[in-house]
Protein backbone atom coordinates (compact mmCIF):
# COMPACT_ATOMS: atom_id res chain seq x y z
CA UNK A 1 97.36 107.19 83.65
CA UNK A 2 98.42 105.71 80.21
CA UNK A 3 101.97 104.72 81.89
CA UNK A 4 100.19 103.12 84.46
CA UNK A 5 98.16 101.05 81.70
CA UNK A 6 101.29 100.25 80.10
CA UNK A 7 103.45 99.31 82.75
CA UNK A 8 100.28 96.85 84.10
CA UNK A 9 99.53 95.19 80.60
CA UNK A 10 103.60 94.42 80.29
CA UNK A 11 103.36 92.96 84.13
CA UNK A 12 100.29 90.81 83.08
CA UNK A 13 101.55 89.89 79.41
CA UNK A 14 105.08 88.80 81.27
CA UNK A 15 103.17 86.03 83.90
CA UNK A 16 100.97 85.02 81.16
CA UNK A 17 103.93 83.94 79.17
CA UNK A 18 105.67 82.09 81.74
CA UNK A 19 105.89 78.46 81.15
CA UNK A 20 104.62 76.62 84.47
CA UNK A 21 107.83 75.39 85.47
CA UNK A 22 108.84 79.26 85.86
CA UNK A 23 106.34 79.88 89.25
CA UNK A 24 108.15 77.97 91.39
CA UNK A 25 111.67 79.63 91.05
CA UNK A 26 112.52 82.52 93.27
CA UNK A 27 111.68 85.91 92.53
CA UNK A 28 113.30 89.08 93.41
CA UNK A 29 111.18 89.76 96.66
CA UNK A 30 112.63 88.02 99.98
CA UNK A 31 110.76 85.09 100.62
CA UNK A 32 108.83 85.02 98.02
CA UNK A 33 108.65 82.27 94.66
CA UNK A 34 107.48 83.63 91.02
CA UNK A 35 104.18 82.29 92.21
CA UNK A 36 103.75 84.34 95.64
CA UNK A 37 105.01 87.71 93.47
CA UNK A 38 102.01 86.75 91.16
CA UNK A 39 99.58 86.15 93.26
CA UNK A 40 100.28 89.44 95.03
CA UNK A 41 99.88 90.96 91.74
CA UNK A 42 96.06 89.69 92.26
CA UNK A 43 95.77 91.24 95.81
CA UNK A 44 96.99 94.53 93.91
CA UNK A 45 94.59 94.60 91.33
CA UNK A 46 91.90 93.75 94.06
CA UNK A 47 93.36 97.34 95.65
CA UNK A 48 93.21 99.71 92.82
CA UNK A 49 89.66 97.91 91.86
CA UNK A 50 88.46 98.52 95.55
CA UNK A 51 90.05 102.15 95.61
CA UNK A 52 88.46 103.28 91.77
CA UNK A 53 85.60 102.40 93.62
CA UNK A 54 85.98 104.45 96.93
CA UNK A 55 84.88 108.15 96.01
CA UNK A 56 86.17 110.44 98.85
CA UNK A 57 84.77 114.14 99.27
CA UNK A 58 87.27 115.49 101.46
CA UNK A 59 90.08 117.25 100.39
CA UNK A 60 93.14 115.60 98.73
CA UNK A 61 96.01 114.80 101.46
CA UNK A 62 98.33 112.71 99.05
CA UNK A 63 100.13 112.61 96.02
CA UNK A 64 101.89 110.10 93.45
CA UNK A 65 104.80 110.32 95.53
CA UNK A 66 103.72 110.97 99.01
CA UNK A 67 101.58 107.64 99.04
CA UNK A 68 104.34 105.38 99.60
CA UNK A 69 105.16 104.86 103.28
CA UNK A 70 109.15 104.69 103.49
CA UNK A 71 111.32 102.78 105.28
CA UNK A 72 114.71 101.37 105.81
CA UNK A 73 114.15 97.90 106.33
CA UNK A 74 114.02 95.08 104.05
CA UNK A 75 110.95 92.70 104.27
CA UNK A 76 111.65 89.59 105.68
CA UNK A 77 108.73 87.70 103.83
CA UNK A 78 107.92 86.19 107.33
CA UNK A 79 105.00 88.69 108.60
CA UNK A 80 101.63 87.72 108.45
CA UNK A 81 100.56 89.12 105.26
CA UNK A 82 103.74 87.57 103.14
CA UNK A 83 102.96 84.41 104.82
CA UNK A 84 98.98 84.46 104.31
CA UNK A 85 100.02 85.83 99.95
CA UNK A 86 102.59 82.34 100.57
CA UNK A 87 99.62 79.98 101.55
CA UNK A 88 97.42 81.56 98.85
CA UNK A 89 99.76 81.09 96.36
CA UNK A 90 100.07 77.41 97.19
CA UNK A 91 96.29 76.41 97.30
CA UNK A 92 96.22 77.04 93.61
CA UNK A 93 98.37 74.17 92.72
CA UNK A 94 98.06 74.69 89.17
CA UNK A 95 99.77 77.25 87.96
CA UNK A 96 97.00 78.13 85.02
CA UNK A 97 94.53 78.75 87.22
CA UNK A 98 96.91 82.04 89.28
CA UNK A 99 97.32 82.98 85.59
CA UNK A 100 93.52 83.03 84.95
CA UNK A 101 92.76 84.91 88.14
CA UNK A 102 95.50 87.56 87.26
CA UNK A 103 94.32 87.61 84.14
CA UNK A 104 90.47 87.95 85.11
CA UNK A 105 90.88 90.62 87.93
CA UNK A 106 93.64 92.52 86.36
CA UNK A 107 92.45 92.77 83.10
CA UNK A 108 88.76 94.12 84.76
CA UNK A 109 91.62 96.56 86.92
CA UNK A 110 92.99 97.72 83.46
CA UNK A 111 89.52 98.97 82.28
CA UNK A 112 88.87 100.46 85.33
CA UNK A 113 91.88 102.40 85.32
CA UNK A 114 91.36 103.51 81.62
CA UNK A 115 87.73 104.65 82.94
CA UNK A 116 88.67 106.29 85.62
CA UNK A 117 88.18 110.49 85.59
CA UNK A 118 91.59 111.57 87.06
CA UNK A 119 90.65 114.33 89.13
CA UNK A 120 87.78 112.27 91.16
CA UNK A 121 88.91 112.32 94.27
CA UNK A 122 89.62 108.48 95.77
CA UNK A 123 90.27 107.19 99.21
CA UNK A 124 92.77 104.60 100.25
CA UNK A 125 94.75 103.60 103.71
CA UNK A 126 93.29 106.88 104.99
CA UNK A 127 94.88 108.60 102.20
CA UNK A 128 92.28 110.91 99.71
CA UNK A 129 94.22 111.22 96.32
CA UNK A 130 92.93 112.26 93.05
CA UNK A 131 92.40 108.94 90.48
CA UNK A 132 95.48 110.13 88.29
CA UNK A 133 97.80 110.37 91.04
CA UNK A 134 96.65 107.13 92.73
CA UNK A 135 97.24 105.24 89.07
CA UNK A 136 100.42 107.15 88.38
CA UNK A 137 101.37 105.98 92.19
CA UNK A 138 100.92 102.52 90.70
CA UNK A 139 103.62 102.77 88.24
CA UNK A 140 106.58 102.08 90.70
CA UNK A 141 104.52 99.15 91.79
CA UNK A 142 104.00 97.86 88.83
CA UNK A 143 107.87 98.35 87.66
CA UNK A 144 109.66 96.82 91.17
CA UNK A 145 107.30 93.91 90.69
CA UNK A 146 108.13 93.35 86.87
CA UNK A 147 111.90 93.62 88.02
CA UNK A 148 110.64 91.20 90.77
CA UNK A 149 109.55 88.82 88.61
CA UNK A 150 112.11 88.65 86.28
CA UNK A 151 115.42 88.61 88.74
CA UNK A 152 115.74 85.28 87.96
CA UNK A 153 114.59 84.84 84.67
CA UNK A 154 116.58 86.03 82.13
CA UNK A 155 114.92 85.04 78.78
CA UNK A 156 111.81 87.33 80.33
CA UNK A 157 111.23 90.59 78.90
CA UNK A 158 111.92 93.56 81.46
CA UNK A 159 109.60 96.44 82.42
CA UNK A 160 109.06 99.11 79.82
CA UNK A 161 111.67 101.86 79.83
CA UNK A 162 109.40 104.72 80.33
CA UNK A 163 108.13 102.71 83.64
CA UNK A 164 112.01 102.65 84.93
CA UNK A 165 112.67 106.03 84.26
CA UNK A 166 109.51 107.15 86.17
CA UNK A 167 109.99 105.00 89.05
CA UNK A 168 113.58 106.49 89.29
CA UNK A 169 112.34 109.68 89.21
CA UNK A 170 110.21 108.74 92.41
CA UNK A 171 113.42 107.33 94.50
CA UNK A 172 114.86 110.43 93.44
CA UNK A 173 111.94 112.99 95.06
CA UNK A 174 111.83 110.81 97.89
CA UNK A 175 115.80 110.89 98.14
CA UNK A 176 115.63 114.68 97.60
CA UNK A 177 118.49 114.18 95.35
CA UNK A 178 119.12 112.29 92.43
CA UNK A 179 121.17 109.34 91.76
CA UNK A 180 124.62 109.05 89.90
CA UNK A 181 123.75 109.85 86.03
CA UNK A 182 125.65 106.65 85.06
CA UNK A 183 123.63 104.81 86.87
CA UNK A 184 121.23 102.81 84.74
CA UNK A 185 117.51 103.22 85.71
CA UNK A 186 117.45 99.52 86.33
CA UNK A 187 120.55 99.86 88.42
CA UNK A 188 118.84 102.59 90.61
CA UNK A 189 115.89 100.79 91.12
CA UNK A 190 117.47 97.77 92.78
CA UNK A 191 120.07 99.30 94.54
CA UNK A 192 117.99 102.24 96.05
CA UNK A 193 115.17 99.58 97.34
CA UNK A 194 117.85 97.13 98.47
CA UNK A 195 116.85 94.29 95.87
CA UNK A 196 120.66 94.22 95.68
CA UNK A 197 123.63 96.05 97.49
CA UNK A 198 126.00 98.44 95.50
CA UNK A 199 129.13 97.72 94.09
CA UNK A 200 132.15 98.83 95.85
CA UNK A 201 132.53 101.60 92.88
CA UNK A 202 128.71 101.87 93.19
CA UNK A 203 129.52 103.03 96.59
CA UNK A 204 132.21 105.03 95.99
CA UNK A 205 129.95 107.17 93.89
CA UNK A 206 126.79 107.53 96.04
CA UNK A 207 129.12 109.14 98.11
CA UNK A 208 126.72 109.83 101.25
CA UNK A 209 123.66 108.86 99.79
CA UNK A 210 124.63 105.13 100.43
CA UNK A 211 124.74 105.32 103.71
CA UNK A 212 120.64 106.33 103.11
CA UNK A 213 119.96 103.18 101.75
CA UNK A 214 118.02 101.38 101.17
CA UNK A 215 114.35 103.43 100.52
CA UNK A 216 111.87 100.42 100.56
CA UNK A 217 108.28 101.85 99.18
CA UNK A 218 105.00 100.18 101.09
């Protein structure tokens, strides 16, 4: 629970510093502009809000890892929800005012999180997971996004390492093997989620596992 409270307040401190110019370059997810990443960062925070706030009292059917649904294919960023967080993202016209509302909901999302008893049972997307392991299922989220955000902005500060390192972790259980060890965890990230395609010498040394790729987390 305290990496999830890190990796969040680095997301949120990263937006708040972006200069306004900065929302309407692309971002790392397809189809989507700084803008439409960070106003999907609301929707989030409206999630783990709604969830903290969803007791279940049957028994737990999910964990940290087995809440993410996995599949092979790469959004488009042309289904109905990317296009509905697309028009969202637009009606604020002012840039401030998506960096108030993240600011505003995640912020009250933080303190929920670092209220939360971590073995209540919670219930989300017909899942029933225990608090901790819903926030600690947060982490990758939080750490895709923050690469997200900053694919295109270099002078941005990056996710924290401990966030990288437990989100490769993840890709790894859900691989049920672990990626080359000279791999960076940055490297892993993008590559296993197909936010970028290997290197030939990448290739070479996933051996088999890159014909796996990519594992995309929803």
């Amino acid at each position: 629970m305290d990496l999830f409270s890190r990796t969040w307040a680095a997301l949120r401190f990263a937006v708040a510093s972006l200069p306004d110019a900065e929302f309407a370059k692309p971002s790392g997810c397809r189809g989507w502009l700084v803008r439409d990443l960070v106003c999907h960062l609301v929707i989030d925070a409206q999630d783990v809000l709604i969830t903290l706030a969803t007791p279940a009292s049957s028994a737990v059917t999910h964990d940290a890892v087995t809440y993410w649904a996995v599949s092979s294919s790469l959004p488009s960023g042309e289904d109905p929800l990317s296009a509905l967080i697309v028009r969202l993202a637009a009606a604020y016209e002012d840039p401030a005012l998506l960096k108030f509302h993240l600011d505003d909901v995640g912020s009250a999302a933080g303190r929920a999180a670092d209220l939360a008893d971590p073995g209540t049972r919670v219930s989300t997307q017909e899942m029933v997971l225990t608090a901790g392991d819903y926030l600690s299922a947060y982490v990758p989220e939080w750490t895709l996004h923050h690469l997200d955000l900053v694919a295109h902005l270099p002078s941005v500060a990056g996710p924290p390492a401990e966030g990288l390192a437990r989100t490769r972790v993840v890709l790894e259980k859900i691989a049920g093997t672990a990626f080359p060890a000279s791999f960076s965890d940055t490297d892993v990230l993008r590559v296993a989620t197909g936010r970028r395609a290997p290197t030939e010498a990448e290739a070479a040394e996933l051996g088999g596992l890159a014909a796996r790729l990519p594992f995309v987390l929803g």
